[in-house]
N, C-alpha and C. Protein backbone atom coordinates (compact mmCIF):
# COMPACT_ATOMS: atom_id res chain seq x y z
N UNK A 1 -14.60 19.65 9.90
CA UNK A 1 -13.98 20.17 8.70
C UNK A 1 -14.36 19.31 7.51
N UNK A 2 -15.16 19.54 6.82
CA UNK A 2 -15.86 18.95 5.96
C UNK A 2 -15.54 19.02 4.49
N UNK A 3 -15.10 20.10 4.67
CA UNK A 3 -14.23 20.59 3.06
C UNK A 3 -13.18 20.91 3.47
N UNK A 4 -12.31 19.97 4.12
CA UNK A 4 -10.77 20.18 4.30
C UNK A 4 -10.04 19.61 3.04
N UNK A 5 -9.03 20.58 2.22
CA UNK A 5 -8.10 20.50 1.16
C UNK A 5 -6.74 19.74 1.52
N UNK A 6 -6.74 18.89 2.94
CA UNK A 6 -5.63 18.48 2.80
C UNK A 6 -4.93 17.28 2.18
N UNK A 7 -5.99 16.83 1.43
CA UNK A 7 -5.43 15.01 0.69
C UNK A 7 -4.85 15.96 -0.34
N UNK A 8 -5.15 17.31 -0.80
CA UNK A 8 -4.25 17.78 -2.41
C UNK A 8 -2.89 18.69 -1.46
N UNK A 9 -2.61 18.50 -0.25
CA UNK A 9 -1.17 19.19 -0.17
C UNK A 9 -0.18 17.83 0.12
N UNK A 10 0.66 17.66 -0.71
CA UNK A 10 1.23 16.75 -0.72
C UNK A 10 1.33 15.36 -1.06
N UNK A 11 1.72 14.35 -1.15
CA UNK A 11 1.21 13.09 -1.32
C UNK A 11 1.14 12.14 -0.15
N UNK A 12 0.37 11.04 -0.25
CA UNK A 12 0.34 10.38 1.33
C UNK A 12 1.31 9.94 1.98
N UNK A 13 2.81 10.02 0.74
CA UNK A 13 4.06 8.92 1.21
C UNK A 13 4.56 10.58 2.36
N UNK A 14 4.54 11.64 1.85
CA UNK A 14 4.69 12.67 3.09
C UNK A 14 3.86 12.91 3.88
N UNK A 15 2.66 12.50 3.83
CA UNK A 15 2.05 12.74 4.82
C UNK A 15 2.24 11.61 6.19
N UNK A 16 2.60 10.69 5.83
CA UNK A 16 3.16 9.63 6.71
C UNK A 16 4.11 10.01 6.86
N UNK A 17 5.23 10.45 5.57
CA UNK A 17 6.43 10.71 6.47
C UNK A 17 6.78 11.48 7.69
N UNK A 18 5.99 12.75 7.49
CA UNK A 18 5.47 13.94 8.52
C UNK A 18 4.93 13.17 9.69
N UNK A 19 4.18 12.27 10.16
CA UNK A 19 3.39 11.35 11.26
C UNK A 19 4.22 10.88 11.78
N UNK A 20 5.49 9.84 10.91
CA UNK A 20 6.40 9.27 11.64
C UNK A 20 7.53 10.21 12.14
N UNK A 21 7.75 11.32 11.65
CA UNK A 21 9.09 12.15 12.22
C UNK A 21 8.61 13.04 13.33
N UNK A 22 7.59 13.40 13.46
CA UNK A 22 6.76 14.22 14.47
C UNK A 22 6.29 13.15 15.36
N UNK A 23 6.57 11.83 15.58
CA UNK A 23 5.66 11.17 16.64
C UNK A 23 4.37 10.89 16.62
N UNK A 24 3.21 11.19 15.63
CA UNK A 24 2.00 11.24 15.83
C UNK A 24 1.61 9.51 15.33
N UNK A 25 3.14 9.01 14.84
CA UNK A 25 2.43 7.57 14.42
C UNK A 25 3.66 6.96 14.70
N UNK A 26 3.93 5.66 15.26
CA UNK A 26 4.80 4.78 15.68
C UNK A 26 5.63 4.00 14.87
N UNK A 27 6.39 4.04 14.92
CA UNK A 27 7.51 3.05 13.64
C UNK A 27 6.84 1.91 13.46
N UNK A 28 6.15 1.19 14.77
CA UNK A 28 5.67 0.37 14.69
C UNK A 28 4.34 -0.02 13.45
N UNK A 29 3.93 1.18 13.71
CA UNK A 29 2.24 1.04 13.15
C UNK A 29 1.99 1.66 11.76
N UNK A 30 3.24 1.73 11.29
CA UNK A 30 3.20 2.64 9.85
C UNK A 30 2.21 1.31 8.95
N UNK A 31 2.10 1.91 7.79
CA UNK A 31 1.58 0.93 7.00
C UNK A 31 2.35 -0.20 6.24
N UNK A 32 1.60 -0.82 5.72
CA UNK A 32 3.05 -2.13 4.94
C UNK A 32 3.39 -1.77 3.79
N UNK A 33 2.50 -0.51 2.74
CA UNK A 33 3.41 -0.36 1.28
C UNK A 33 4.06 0.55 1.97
N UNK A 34 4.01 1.33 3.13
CA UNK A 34 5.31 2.44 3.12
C UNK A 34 6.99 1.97 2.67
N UNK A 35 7.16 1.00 2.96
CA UNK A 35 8.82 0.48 2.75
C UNK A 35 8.72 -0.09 1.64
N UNK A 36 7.84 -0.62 0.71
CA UNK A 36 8.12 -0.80 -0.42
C UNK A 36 7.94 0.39 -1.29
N UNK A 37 7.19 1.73 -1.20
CA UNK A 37 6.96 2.60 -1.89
C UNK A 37 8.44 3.40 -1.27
N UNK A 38 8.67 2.84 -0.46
CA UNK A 38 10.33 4.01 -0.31
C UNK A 38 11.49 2.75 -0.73
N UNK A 39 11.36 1.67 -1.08
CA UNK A 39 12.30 0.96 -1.91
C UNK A 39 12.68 1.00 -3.42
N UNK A 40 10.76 1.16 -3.74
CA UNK A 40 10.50 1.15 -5.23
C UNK A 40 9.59 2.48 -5.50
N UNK A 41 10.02 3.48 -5.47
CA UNK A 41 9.40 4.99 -5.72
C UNK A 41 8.71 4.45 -7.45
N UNK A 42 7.32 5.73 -7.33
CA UNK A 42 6.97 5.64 -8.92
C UNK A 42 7.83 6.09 -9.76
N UNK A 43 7.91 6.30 -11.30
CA UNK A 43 8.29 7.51 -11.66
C UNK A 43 7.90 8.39 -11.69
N UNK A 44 6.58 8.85 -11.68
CA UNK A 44 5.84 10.15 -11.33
C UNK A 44 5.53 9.94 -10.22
N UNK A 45 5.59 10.84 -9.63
CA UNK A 45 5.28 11.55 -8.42
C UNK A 45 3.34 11.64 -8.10
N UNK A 46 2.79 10.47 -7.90
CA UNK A 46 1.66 10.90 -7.73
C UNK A 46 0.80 12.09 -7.07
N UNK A 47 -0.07 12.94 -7.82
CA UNK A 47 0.06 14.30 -7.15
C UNK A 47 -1.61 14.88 -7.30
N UNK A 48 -2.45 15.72 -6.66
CA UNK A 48 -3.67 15.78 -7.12
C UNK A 48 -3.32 17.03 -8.21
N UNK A 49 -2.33 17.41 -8.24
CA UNK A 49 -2.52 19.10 -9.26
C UNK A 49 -1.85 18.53 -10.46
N UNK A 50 -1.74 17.27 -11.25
CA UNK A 50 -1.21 16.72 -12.27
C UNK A 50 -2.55 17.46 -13.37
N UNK A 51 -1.60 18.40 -14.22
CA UNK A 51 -2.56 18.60 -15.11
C UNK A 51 -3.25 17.87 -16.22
N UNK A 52 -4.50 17.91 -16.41
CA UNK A 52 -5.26 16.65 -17.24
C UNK A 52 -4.98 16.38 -18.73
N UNK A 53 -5.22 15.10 -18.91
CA UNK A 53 -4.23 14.88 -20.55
C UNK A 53 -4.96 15.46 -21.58
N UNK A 54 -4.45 15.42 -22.01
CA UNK A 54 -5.05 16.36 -23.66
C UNK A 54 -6.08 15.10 -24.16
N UNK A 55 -7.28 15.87 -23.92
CA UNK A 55 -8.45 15.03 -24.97
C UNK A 55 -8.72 15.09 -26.23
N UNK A 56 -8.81 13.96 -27.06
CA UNK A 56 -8.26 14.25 -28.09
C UNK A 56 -9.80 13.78 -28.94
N UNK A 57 -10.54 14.30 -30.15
CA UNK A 57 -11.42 14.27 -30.69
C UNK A 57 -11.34 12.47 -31.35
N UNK A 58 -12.51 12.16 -30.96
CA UNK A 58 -13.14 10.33 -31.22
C UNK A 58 -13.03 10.81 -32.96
N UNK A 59 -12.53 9.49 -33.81
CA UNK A 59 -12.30 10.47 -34.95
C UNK A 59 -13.29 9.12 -35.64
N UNK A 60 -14.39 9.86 -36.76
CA UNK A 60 -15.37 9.23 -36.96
C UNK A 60 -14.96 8.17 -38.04
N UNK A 61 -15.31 6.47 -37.96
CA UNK A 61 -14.91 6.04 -38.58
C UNK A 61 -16.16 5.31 -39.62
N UNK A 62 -16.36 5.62 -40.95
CA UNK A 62 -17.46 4.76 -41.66
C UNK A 62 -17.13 4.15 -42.91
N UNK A 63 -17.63 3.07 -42.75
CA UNK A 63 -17.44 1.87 -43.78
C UNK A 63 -18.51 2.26 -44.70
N UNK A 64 -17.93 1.52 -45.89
CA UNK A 64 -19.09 1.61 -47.08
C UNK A 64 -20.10 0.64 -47.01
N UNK A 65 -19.97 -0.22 -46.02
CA UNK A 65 -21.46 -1.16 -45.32
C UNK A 65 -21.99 -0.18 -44.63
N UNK A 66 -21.56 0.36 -43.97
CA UNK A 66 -22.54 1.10 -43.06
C UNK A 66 -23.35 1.95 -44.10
N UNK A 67 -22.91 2.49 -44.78
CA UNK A 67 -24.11 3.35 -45.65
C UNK A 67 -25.32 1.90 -46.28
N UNK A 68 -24.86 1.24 -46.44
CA UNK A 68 -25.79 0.45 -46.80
C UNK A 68 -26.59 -0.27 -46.17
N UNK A 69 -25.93 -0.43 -45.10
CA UNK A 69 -26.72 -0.89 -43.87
C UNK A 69 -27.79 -0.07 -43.37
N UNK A 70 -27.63 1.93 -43.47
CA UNK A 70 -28.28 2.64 -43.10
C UNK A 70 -29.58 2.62 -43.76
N UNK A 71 -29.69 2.10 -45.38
CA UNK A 71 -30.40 2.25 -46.72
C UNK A 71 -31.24 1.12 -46.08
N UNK A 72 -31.14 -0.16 -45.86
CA UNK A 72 -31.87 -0.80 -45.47
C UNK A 72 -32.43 -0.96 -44.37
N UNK A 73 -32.10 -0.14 -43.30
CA UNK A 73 -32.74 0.21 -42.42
C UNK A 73 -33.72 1.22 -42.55
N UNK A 74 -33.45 2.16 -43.08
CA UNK A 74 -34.50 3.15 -43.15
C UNK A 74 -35.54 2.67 -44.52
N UNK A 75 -35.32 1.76 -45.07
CA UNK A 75 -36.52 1.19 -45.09
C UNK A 75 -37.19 0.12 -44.62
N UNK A 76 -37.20 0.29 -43.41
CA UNK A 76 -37.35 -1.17 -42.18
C UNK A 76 -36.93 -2.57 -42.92
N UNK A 77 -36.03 -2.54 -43.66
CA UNK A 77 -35.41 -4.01 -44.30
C UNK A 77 -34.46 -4.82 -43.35
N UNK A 78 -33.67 -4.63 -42.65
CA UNK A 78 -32.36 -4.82 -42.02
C UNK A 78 -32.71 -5.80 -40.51
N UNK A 79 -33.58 -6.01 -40.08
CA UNK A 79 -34.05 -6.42 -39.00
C UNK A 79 -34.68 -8.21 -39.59
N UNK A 80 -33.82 -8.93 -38.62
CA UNK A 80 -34.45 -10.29 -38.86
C UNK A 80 -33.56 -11.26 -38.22
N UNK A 81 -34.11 -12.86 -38.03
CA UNK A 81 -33.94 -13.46 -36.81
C UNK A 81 -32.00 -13.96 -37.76
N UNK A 82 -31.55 -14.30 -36.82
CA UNK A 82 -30.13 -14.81 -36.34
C UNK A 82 -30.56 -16.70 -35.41
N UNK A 83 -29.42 -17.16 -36.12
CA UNK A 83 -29.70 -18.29 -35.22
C UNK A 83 -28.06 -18.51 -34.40
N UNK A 84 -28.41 -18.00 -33.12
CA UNK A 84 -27.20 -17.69 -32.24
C UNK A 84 -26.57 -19.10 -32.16
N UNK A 85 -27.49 -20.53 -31.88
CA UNK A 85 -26.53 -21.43 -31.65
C UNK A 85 -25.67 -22.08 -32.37
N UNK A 86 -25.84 -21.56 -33.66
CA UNK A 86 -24.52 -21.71 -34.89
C UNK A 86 -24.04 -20.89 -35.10
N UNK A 87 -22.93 -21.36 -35.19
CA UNK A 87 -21.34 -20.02 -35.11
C UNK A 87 -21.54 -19.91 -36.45
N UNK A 88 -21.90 -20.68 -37.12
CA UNK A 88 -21.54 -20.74 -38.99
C UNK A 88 -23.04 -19.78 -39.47
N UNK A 89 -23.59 -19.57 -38.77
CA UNK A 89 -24.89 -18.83 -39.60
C UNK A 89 -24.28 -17.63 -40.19
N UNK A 90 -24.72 -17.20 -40.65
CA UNK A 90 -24.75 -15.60 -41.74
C UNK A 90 -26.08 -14.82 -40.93
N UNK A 91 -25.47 -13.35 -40.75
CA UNK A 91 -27.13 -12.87 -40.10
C UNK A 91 -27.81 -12.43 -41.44
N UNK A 92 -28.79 -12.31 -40.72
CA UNK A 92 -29.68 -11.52 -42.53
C UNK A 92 -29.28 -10.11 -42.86
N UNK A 93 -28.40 -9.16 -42.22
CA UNK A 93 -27.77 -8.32 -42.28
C UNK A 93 -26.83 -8.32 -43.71
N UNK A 94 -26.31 -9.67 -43.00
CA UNK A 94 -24.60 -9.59 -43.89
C UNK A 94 -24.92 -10.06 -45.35
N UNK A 95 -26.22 -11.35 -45.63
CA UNK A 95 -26.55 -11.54 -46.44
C UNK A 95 -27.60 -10.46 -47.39
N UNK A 96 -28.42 -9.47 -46.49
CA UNK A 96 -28.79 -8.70 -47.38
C UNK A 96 -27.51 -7.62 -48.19
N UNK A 97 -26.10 -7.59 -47.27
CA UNK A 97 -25.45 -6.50 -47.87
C UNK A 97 -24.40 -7.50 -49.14
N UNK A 98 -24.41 -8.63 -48.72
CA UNK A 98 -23.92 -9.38 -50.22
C UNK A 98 -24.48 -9.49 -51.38
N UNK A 99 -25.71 -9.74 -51.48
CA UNK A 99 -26.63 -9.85 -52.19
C UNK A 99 -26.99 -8.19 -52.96
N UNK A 100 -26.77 -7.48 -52.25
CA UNK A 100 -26.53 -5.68 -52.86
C UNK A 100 -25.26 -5.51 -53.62
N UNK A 101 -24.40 -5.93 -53.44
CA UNK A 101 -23.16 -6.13 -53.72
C UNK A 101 -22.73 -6.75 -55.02
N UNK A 102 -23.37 -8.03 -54.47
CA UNK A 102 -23.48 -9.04 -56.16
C UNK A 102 -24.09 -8.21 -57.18
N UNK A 103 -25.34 -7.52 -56.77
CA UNK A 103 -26.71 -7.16 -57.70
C UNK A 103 -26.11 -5.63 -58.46
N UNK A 104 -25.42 -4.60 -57.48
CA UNK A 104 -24.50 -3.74 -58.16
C UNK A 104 -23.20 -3.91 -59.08
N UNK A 105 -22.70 -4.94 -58.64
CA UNK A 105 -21.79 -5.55 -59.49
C UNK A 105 -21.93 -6.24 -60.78
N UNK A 106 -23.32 -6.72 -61.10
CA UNK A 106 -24.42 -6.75 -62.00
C UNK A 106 -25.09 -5.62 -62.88
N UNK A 107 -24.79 -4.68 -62.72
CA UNK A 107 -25.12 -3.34 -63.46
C UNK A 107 -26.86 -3.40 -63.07
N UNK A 108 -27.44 -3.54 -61.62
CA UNK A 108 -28.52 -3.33 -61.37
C UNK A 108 -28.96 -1.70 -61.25
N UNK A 109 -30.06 -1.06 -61.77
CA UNK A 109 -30.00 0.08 -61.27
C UNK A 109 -29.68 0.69 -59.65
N UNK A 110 -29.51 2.00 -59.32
CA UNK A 110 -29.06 2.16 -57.85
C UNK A 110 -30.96 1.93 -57.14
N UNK A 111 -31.50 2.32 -57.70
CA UNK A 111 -33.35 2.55 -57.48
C UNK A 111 -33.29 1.16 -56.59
N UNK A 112 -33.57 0.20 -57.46
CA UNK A 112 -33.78 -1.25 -57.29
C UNK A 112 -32.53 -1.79 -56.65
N UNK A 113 -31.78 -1.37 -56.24
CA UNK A 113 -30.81 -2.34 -55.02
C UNK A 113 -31.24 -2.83 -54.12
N UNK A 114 -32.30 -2.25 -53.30
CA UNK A 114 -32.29 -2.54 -51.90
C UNK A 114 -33.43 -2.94 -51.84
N UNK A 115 -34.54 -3.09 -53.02
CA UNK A 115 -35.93 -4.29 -52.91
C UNK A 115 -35.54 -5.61 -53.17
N UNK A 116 -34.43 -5.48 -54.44
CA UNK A 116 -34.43 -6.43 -55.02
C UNK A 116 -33.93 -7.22 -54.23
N UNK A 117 -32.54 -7.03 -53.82
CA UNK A 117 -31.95 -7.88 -52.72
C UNK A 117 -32.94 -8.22 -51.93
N UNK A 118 -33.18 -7.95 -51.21
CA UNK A 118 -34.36 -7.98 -50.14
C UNK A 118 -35.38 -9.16 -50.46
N UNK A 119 -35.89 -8.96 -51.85
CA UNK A 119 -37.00 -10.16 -52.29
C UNK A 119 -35.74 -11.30 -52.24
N UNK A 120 -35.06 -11.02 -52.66
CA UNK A 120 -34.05 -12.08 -53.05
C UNK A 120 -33.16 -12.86 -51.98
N UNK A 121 -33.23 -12.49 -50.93
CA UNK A 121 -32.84 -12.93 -49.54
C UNK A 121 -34.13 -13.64 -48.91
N UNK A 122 -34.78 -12.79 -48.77
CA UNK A 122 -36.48 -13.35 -48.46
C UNK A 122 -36.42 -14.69 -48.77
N UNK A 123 -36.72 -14.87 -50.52
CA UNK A 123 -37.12 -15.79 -50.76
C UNK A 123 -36.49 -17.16 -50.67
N UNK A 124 -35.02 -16.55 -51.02
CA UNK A 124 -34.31 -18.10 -49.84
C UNK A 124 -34.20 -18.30 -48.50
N UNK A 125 -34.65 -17.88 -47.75
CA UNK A 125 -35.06 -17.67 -46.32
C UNK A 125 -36.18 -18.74 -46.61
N UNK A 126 -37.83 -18.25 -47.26
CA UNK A 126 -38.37 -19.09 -47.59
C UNK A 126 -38.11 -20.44 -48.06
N UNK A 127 -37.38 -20.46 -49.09
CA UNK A 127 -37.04 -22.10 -49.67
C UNK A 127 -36.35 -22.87 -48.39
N UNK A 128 -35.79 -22.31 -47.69
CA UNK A 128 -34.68 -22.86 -46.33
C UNK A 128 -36.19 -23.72 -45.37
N UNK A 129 -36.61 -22.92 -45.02
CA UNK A 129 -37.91 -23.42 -44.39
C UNK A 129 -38.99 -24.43 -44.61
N UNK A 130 -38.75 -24.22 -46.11
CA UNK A 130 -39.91 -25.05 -46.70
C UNK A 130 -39.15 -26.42 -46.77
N UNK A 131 -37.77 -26.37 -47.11
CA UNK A 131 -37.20 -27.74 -46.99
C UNK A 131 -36.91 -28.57 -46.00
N UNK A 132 -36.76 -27.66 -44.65
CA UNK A 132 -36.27 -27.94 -43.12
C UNK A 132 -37.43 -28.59 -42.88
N UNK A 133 -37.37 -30.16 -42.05
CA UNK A 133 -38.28 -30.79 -41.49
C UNK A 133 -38.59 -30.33 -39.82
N UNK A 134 -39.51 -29.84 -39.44
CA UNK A 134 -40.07 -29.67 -38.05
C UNK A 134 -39.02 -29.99 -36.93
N UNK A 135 -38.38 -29.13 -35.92
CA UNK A 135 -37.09 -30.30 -35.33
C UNK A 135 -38.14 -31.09 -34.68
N UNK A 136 -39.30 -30.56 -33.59
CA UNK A 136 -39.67 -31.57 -33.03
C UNK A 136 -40.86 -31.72 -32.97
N UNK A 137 -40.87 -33.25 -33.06
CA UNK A 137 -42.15 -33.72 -33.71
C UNK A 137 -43.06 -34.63 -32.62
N UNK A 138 -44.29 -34.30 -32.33
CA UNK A 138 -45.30 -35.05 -31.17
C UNK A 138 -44.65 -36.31 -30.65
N UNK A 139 -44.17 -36.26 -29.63
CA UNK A 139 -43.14 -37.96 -29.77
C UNK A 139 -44.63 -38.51 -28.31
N UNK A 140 -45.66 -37.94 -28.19
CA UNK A 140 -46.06 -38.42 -26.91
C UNK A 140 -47.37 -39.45 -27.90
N UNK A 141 -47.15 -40.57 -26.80
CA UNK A 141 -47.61 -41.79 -27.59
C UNK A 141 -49.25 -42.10 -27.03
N UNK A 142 -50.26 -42.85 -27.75
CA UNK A 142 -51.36 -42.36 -27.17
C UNK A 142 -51.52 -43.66 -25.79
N UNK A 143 -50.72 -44.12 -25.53
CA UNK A 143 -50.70 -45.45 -24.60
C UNK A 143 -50.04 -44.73 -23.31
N UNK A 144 -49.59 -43.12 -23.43
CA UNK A 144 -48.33 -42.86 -22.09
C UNK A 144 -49.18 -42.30 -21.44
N UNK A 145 -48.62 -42.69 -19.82
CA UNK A 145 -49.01 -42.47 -19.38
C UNK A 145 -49.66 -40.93 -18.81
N UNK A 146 -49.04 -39.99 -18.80
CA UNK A 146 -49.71 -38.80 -19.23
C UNK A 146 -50.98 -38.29 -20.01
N UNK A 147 -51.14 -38.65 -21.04
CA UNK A 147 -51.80 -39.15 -21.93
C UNK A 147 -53.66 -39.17 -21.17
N UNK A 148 -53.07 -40.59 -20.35
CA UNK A 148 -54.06 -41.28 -19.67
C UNK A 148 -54.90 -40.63 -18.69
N UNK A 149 -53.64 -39.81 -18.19
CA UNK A 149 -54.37 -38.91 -16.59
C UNK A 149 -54.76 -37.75 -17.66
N UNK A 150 -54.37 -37.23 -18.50
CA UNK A 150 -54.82 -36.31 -19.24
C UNK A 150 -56.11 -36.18 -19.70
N UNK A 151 -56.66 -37.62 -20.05
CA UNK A 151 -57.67 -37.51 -20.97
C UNK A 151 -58.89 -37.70 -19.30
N UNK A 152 -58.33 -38.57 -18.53
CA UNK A 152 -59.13 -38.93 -17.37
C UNK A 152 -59.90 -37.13 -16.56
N UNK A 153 -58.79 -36.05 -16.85
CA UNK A 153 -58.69 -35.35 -16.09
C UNK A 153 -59.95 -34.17 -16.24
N UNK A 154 -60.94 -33.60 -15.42
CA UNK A 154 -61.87 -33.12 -15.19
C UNK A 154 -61.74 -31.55 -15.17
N UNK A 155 -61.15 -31.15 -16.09
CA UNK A 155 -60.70 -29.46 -15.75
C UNK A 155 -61.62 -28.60 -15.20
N UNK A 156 -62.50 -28.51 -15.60
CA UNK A 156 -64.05 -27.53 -15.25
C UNK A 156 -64.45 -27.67 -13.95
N UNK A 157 -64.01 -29.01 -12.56
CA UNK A 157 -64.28 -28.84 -11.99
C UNK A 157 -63.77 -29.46 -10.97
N UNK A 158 -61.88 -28.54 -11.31
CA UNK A 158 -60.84 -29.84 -10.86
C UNK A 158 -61.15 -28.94 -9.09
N UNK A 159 -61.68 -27.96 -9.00
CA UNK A 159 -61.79 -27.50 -7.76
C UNK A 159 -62.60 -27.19 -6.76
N UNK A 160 -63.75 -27.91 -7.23
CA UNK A 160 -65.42 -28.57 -6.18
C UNK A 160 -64.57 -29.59 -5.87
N UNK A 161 -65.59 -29.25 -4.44
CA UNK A 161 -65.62 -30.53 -3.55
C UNK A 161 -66.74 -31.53 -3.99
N UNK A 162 -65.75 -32.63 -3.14
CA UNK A 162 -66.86 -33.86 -4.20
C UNK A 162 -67.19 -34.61 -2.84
């Protein structure tokens, strides 16, 4: 019986109950939530014919970043690196949509919002870089030993026999 309907007649606390009053299952061998589910009943009646809850429409929510966010995306502007291991960074996201912000609040035309910012984020991006010193810098010394087997070392014919 492969498509047997009987887990939807009833619930399992009767279907045990039915096992134990008919003999087919032993006082002994009942299960262990049976006496707490007959101490502490649900309030609903768990049941398979519980009719389904009212679905209710995802109700669309948009910010006035997001339109701006969309503007600089669709002109491939919006995309650029994040430095995850500082909590304190700004992404280039948030700074291109401040910098739109400032520049409208400025009586910039609407045309020129989203280059200008853009050069204008850029280019301190640039100055940031140009001031940042290298983090890491050749620390291997020409005396180490590495160095030594390095320079000793025969690549072209590290695999003839000699």
């Amino acid at each position: 019986m492969a498509s047997s309907r009987l887990e939807r007649i009833g619930t399992i606390l009767t279907r045990v109950e039915g096992l134990l009053t008919r003999g087919a299952m032993k006082p002994d061998d009942r299960p262990l939530w049976f006496d707490v589910y007959r101490a502490f009943p649900p309030f609903t009646e768990p049941k398979m014919a519980k009719p389904k809850p009212e679905i209710k429409p995802i109700r669309q929510i948009l910010y006035q970043e997001d339109i701006i966010r969309a503007k600089f995306h669709s002109k491939g502007l919006g995309l650029g690196t994040t430095n995850i291991l500082n909590p304190n960074s700004e992404t280039h996201m948030k700074r291109l949509i401040s910098q739109y912000q400032k520049l409208k609040s400025d009586g910039v035309p609407e045309e020129e919002l989203i280059e200008k910012s853009a050069e204008i984020v850029d280019g301190e991006r640039q100055r940031q870089e140009n001031i940042k010193e290298p983090k890491y810098k050749n620390t291997v010394s020409p005396e180490s030993v590495t160095t030594q087997v390095l320079a000793e070392a025969d690549l072209k014919n590290i695999f003839s026999e000699k």
